[in-house]
N, C-alpha and C. Protein backbone atom coordinates (compact mmCIF):
# COMPACT_ATOMS: atom_id res chain seq x y z
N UNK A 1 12.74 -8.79 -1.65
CA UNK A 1 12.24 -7.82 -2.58
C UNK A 1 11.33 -6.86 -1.81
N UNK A 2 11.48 -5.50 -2.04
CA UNK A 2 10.67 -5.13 -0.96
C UNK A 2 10.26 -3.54 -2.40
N UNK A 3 9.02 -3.07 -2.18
CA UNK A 3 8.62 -2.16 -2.96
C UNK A 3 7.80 -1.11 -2.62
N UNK A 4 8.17 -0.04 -2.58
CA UNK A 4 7.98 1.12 -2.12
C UNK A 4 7.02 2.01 -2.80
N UNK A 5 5.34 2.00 -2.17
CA UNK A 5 4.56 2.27 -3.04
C UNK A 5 3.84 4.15 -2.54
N UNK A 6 3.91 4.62 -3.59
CA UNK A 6 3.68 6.36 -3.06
C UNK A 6 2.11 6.22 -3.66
N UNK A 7 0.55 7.04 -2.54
CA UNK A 7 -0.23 6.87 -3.28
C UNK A 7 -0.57 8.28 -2.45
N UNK A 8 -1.28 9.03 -3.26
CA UNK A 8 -1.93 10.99 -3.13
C UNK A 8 -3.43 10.28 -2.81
N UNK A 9 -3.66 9.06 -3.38
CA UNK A 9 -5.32 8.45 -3.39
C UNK A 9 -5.36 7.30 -2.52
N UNK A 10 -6.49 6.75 -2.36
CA UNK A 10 -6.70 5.48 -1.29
C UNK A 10 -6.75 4.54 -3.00
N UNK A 11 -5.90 3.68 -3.43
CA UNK A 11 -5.91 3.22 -4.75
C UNK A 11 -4.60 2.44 -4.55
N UNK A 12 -4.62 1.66 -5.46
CA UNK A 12 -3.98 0.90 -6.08
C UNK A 12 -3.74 -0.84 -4.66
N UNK A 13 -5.12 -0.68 -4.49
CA UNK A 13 -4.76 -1.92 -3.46
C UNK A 13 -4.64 -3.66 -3.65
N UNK A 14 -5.25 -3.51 -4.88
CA UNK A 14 -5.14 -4.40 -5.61
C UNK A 14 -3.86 -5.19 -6.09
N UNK A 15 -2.81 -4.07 -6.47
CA UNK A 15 -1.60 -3.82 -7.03
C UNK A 15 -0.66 -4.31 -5.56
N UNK A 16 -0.63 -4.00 -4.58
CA UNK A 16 -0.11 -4.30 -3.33
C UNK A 16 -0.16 -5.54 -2.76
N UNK A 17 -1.71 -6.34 -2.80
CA UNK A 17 -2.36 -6.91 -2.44
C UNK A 17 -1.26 -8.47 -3.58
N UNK A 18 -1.22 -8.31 -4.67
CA UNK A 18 -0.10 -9.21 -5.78
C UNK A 18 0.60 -9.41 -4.89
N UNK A 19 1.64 -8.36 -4.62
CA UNK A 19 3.18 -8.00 -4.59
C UNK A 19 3.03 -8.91 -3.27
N UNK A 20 1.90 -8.97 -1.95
CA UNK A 20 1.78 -9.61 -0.92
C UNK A 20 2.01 -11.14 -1.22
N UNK A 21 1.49 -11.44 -2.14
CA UNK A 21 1.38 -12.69 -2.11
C UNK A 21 2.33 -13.10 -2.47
N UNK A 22 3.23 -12.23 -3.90
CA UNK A 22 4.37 -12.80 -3.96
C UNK A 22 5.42 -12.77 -3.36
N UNK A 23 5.30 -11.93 -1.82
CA UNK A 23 6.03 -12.54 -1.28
C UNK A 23 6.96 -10.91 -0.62
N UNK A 24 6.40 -10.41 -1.61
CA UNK A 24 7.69 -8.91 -1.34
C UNK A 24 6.78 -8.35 0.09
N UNK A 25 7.98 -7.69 0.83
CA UNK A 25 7.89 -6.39 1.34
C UNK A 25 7.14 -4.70 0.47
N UNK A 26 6.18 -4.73 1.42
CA UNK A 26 5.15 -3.41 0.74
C UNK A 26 5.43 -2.10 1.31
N UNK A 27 5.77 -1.04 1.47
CA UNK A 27 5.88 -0.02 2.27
C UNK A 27 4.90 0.84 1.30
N UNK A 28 4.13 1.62 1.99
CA UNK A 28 3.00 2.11 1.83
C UNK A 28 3.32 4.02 2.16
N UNK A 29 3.52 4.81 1.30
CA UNK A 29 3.99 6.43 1.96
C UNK A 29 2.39 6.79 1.30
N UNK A 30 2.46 7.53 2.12
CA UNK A 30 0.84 8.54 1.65
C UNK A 30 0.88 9.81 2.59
N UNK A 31 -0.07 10.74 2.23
CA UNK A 31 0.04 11.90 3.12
C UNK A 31 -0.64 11.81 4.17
N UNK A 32 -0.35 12.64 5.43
CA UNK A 32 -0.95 12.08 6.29
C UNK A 32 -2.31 12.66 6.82
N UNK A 33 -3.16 13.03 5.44
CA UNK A 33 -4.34 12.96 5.45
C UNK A 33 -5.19 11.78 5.20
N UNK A 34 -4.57 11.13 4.42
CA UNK A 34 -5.09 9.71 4.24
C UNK A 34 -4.78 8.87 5.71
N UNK A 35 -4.37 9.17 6.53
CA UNK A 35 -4.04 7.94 7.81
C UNK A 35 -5.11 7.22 8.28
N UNK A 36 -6.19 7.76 7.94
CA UNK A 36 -7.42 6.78 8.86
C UNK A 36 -8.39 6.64 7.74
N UNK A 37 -7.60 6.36 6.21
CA UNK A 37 -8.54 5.54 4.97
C UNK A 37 -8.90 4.56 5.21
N UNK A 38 -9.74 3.84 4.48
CA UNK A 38 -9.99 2.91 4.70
C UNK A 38 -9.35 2.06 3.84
N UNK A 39 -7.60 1.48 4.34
CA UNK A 39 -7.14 0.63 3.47
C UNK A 39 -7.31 -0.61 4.60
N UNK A 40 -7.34 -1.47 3.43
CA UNK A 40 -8.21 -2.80 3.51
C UNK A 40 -6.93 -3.52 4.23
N UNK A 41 -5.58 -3.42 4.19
CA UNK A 41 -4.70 -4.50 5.04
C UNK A 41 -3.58 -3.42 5.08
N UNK A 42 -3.15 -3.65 6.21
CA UNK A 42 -1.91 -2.88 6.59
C UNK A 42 -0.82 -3.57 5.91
N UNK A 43 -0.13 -2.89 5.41
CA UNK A 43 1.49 -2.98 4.66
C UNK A 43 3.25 -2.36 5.54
């Protein structure tokens, strides 16, 4: 299972952070102004 998550904001990490545990594949698209956010685990 793998899920393909689009975010314009540093958000929804929570939501990712599930999908980790259950097991899926996360792919993470954002613009690449966000590249050096501070997201909490790489996907």
């Amino acid at each position: 299972m793998t899920f393909l998550c689009i975010a314009s904001y540093e958000k929804g990490y929570d939501f990712m952070v599930a999908l980790k545990k259950l097991g899926a594949n996360v792919i993470l698209l954002t613009s690449q102004s966000l590249e050096n956010a501070n997201w909490r685990e790489s996907f």
